[in-house]
Protein backbone atom coordinates (compact mmCIF):
# COMPACT_ATOMS: atom_id res chain seq x y z
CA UNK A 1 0.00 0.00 0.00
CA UNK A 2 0.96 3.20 -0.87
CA UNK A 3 0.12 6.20 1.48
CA UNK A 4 0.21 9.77 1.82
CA UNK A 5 -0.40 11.75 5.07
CA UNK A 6 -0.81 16.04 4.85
CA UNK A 7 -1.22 17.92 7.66
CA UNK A 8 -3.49 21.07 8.10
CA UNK A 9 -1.89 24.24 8.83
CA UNK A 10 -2.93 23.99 12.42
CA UNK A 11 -0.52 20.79 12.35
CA UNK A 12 -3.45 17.98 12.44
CA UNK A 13 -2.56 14.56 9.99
CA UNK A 14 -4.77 13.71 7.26
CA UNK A 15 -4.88 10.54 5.02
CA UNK A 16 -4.79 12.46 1.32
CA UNK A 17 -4.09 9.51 -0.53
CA UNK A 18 -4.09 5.41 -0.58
CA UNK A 19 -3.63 3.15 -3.35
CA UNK A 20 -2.42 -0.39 -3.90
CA UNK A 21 1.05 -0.25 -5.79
CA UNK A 22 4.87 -0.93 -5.72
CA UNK A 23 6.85 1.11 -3.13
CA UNK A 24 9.91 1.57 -5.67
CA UNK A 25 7.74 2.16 -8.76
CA UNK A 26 7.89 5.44 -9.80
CA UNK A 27 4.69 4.96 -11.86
CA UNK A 28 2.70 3.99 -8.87
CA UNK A 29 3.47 6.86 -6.91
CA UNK A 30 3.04 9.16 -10.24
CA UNK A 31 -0.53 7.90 -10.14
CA UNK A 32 -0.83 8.55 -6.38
CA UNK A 33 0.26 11.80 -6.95
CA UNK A 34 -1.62 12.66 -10.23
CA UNK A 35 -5.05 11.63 -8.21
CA UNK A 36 -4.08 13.85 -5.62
CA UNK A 37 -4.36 17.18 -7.91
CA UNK A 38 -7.17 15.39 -9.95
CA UNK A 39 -8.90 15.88 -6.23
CA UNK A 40 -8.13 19.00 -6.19
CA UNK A 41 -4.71 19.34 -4.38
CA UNK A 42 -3.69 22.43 -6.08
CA UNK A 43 -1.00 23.98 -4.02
CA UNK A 44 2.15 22.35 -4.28
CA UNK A 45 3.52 21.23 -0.63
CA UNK A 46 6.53 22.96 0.68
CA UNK A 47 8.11 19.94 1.79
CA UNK A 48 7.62 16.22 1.57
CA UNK A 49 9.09 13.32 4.45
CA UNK A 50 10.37 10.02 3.37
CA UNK A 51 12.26 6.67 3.13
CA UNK A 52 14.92 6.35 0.38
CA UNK A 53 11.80 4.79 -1.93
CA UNK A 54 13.37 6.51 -5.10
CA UNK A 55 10.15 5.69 -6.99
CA UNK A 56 8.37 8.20 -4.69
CA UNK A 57 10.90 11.18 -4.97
CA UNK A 58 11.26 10.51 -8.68
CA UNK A 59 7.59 10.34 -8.94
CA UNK A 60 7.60 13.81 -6.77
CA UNK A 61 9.88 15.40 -8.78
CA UNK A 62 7.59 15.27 -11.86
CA UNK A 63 4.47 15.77 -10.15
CA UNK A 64 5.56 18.61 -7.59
CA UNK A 65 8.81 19.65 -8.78
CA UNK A 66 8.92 22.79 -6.39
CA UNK A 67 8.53 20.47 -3.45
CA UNK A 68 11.52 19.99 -1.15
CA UNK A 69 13.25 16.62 -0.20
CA UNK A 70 13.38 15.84 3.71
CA UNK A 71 14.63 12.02 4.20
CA UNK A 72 13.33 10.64 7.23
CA UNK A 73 15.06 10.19 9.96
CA UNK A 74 13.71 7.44 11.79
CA UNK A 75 14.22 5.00 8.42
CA UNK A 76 18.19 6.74 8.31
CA UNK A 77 18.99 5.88 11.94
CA UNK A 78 17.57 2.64 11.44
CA UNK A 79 19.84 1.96 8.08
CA UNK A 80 22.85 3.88 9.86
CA UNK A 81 22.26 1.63 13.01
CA UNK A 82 21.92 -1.46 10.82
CA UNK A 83 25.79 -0.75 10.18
CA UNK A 84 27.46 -1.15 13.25
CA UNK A 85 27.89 -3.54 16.22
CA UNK A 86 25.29 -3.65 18.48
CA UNK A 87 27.24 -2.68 21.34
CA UNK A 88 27.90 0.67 19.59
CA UNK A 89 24.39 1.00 18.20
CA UNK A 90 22.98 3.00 21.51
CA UNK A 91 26.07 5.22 21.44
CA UNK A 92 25.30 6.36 17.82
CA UNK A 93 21.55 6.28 18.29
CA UNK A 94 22.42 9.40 20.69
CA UNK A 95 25.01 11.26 18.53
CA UNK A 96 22.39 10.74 15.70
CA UNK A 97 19.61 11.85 17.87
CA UNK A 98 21.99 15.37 18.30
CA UNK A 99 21.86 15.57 14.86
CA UNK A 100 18.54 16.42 14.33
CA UNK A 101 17.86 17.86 17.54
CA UNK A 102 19.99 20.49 16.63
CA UNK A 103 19.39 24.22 17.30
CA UNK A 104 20.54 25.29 13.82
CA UNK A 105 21.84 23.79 10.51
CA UNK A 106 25.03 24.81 11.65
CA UNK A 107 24.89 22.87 14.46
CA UNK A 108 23.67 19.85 12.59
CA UNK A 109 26.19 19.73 10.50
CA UNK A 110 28.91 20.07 13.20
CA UNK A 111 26.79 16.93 14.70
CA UNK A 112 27.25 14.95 11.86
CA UNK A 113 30.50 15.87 11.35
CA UNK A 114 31.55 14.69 14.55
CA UNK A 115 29.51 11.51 13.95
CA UNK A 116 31.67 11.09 10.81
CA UNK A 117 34.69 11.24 12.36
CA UNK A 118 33.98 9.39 15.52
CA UNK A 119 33.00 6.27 13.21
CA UNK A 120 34.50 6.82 9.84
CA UNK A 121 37.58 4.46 10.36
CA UNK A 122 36.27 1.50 11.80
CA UNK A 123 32.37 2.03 9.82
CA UNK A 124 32.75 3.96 6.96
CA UNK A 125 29.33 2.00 5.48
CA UNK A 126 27.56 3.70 8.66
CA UNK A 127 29.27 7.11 8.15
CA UNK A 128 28.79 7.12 3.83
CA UNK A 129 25.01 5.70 4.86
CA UNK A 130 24.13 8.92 6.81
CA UNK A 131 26.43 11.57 4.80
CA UNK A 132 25.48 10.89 1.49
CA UNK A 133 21.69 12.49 2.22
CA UNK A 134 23.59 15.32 3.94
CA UNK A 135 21.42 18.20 2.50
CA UNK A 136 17.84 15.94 2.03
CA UNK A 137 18.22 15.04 5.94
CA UNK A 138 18.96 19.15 7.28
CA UNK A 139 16.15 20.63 4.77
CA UNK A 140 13.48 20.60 7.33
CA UNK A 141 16.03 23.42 8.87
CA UNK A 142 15.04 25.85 6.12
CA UNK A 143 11.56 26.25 7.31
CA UNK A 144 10.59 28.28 10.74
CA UNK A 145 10.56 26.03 13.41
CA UNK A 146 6.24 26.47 13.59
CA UNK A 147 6.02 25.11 10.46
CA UNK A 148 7.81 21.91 11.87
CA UNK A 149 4.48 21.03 14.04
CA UNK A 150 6.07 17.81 14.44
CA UNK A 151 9.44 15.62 13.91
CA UNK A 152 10.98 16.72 10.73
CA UNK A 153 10.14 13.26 9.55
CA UNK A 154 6.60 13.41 9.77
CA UNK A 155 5.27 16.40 8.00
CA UNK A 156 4.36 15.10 4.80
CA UNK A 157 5.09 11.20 4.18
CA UNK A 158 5.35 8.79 1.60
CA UNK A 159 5.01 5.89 4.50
């Protein structure tokens, strides 16, 4: 099942969308997507939460193209996690957890940064994991903080 959840400027979730399909297919999501302005979603949304399901953000892309990227972070610290040794994994769940927790981008970045260098020699899969979505896992720092009614990974998702 495919799913899409909006929320209402006063922050409350709504279902927009549903539809049987493949959660990598591109065309799936397209249709999800498509059906959603055919309803009458007109607007474009600012910003859009999700996994790494590159059928979905390709699918976006063409659909909303003025819609920004945020990755979300509960499905990245589970792939980061997946990467270590389980006796590290609460460690890292922490420095992760600074990451986003962050007062600033700024400060993000110096959070991850320090998370790269902490684990980069012994993990580099965990480190290259979280780095490589850099910029899709800070954009949620580009909006006021009110906008962010909720976790950054929550606001608008494909899950």
């Amino acid at each position: 099942m495919l799913v899409i959840i909006g929320a209402t400027p006063e922050g409350k979730k709504e279902l927009l969308g549903l539809a049987a399909g493949m959660r990598e297919s591109a065309q799936s999501w397209k249709e999800l997507l498509v059906d959603l302005k055919a309803r009458g979603l007109v607007l474009a949304p600012e910003i859009a939460v999700g996994d790494g399901a590159l059928g979905f953000w390709k699918a976006l892309d063409e659909a909303f193209p003025s819609t920004r990227h945020q990755r979300c972070w509960v499905h990245k610290t589970l792939n980061v996690l997946d990467k270590l040794p389980k006796a590290l994994q609460s460690a890292a769940h922490k420095d992760l957890r600074e990451i986003w927790l962050s007062e600033s981008r700024a400060a993000a970045q110096t959070a991850m940064d320090i998370f790269a260098e902490k684990f980069a020699a012994k993990y580099p899969k965990a480190v290259d994991c979280l780095t490589k979505d850099r910029d899709a896992l800070l954009t949620f720092f580009d909006f006021p903080a009110e906008h962010m009614w909720t976790a950054p990974w929550q606001a608008f998702s494909s899950r």
